[in-house]
Protein backbone atom coordinates (compact mmCIF):
# COMPACT_ATOMS: atom_id res chain seq x y z
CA UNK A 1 57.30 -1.91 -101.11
CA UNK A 2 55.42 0.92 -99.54
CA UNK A 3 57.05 4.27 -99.03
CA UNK A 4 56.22 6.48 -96.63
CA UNK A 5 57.40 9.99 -95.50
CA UNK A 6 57.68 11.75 -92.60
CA UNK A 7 55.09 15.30 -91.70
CA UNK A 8 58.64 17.28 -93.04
CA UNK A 9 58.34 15.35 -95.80
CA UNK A 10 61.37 13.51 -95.68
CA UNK A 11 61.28 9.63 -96.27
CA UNK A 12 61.23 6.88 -93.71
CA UNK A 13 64.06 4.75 -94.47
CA UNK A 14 62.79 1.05 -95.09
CA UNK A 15 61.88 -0.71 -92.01
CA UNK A 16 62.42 -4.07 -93.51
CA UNK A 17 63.82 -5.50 -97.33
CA UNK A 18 66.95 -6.50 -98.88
CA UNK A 19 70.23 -4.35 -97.89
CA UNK A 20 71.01 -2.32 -101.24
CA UNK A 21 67.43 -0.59 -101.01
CA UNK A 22 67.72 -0.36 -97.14
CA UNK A 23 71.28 1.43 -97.41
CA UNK A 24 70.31 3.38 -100.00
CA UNK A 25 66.72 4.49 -97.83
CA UNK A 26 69.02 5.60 -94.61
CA UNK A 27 71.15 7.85 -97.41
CA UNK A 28 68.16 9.58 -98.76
CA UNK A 29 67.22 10.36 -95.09
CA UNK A 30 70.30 12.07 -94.66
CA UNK A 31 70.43 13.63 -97.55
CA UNK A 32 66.91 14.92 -97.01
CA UNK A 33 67.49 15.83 -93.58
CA UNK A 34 70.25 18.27 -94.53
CA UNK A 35 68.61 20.09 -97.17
CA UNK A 36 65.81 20.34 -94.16
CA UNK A 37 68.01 21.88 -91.91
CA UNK A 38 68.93 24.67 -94.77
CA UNK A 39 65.37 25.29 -95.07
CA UNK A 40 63.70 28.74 -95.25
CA UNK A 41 66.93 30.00 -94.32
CA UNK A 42 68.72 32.81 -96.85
CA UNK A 43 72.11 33.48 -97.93
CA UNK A 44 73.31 35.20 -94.98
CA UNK A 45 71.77 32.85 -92.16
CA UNK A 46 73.63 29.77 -93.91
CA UNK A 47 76.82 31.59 -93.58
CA UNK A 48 76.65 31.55 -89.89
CA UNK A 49 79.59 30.08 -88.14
CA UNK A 50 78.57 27.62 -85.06
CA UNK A 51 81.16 28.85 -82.53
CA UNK A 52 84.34 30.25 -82.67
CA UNK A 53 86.53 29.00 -83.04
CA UNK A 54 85.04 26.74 -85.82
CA UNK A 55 83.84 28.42 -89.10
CA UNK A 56 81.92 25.56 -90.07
CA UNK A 57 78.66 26.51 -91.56
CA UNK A 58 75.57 25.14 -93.09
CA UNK A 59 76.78 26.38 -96.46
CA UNK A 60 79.59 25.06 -96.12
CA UNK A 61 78.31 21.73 -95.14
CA UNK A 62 76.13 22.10 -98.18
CA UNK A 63 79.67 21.82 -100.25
CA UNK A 64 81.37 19.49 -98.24
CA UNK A 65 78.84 17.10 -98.83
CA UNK A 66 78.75 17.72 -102.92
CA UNK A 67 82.53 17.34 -102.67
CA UNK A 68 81.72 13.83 -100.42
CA UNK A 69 79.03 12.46 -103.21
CA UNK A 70 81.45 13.03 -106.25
CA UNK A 71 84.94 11.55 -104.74
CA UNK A 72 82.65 8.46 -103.17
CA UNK A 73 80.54 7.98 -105.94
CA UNK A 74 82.03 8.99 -108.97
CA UNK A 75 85.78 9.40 -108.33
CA UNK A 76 86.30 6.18 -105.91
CA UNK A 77 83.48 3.72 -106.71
CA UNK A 78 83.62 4.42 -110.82
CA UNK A 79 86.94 5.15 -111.18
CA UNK A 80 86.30 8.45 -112.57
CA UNK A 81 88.85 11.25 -112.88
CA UNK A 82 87.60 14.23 -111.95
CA UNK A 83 88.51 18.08 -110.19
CA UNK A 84 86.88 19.28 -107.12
CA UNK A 85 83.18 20.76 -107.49
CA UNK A 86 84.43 23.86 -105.67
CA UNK A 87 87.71 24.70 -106.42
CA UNK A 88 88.78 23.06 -103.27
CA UNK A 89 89.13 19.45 -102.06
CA UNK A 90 86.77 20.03 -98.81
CA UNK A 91 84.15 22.04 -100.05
CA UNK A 92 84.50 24.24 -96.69
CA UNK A 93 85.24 27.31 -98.03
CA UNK A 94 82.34 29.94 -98.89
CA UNK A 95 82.81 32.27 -101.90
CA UNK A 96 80.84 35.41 -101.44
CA UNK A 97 79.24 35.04 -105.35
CA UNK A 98 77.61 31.20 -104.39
CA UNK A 99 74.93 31.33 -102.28
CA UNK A 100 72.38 28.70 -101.03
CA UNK A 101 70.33 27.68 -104.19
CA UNK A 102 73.23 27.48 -106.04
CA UNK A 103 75.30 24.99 -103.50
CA UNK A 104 71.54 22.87 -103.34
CA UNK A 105 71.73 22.68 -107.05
CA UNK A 106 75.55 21.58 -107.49
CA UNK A 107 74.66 19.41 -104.30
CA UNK A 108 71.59 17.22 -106.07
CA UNK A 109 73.51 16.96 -109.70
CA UNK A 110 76.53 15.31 -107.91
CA UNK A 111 73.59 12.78 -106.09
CA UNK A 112 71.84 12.58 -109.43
CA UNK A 113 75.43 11.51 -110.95
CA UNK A 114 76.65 9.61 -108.48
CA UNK A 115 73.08 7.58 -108.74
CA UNK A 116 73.87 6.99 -112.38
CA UNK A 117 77.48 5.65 -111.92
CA UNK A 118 76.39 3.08 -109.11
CA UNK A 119 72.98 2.01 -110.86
CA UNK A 120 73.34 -1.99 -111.55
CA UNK A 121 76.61 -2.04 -109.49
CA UNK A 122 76.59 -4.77 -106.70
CA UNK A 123 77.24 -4.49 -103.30
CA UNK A 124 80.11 -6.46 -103.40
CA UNK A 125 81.70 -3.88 -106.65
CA UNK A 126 84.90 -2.57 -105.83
CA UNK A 127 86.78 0.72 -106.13
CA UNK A 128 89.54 2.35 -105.19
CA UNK A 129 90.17 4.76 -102.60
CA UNK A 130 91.74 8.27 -104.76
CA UNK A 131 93.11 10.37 -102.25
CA UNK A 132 95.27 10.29 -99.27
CA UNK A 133 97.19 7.60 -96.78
CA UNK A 134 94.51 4.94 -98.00
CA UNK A 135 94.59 5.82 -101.61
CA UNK A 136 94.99 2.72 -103.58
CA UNK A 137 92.55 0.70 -101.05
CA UNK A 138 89.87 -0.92 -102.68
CA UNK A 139 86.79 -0.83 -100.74
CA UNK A 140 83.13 -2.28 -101.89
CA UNK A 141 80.06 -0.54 -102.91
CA UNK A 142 79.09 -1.73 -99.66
CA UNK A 143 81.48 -0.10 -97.63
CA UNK A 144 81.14 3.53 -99.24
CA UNK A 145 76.87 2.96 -98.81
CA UNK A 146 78.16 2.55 -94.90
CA UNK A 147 80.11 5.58 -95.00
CA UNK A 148 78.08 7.88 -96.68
CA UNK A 149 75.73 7.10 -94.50
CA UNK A 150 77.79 7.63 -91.54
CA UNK A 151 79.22 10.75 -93.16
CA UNK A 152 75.56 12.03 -93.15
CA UNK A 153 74.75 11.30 -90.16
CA UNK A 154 77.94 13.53 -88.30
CA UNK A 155 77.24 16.27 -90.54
CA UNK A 156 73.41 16.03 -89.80
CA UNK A 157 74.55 16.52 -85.77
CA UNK A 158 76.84 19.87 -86.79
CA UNK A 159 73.92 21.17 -89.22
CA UNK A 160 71.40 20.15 -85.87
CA UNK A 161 73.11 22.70 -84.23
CA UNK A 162 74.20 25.20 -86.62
CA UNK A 163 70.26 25.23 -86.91
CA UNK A 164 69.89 25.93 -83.64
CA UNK A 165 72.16 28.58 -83.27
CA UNK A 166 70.77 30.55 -86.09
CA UNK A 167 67.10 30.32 -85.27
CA UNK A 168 66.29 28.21 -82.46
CA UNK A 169 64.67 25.58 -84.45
CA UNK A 170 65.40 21.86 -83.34
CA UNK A 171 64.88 18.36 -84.06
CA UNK A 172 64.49 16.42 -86.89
């Protein structure tokens, strides 16, 4: 199986191959495509709201998405009890002492984790929803591939234009 990455320098996902590797391509092209976004940015540019009235911003997102890898990966799919990474269940909020590397780093040690939990797990494993009106669902390995993706990919649109907003740069 060839890999091959994009001029940015994030990967293709695979084109063709069995469905684990596939999902699992698509999710490291969203996860790469965030940190992207946050690129050559600094503390203060990743703290930019998009438009009031939202304060959603690309630090923020940054957290969010740590928050998303450890309740999908670690909390749901291996049944792991564990606190938020930020002291709050969304990740949202910004504390004026964490900036950008720091959120990046927290960010890749809850992939790097989740990676470890899920390694040898099939598809078809099941876990159980934590939180919430569905918690107590099970849903497959499968499923929460799906979502993450999906998750991702929304968050990938906001950071698209937070982007924007900040600097003009588009695409990607």
């Amino acid at each position: 199986m060839t890999t091959h990455t994009l001029p940015d320098g994030r990967p293709v996902p695979l084109l063709t191959g069995d469905e684990r590797p596939m999902l699992e391509s698509w999710l490291d092209f969203h996860r790469a495509t965030l940190e992207l976004k946050c690129r050559g940015l600094d503390d203060r540019q990743v703290r930019d709201a998009a438009a009031e009235p939202s304060a959603l911003t690309l630090l923020g997102l940054v957290q969010h998405l740590a928050e998303v890898e450890r309740n999908w990966f670690q909390r749901v799919v291996g049944g792991i009890d564990l606190p938020p990474v930020f002291d709050e269940p969304t990740g949202y909020v910004l504390d004026p002492r964490r900036g950008l590397d720091e959120a990046l780093d927290v960010w890749r040690r809850e992939i790097a984790r989740g990676r470890e939990v899920c390694a040898g797990r099939s598809l078809d494993a099941v876990g159980r929803i934590v939180d919430g009106d569905m918690a107590g669902v099970e849903v497959s390995m499968r499923w929460v591939l799906i979502h993450m993706v999906e998750e991702y990919a929304r968050h990938n649109g906001h950071a698209d234009i937070l982007r924007e907003r900040i600097d003009g740069v588009t695409g990607a």
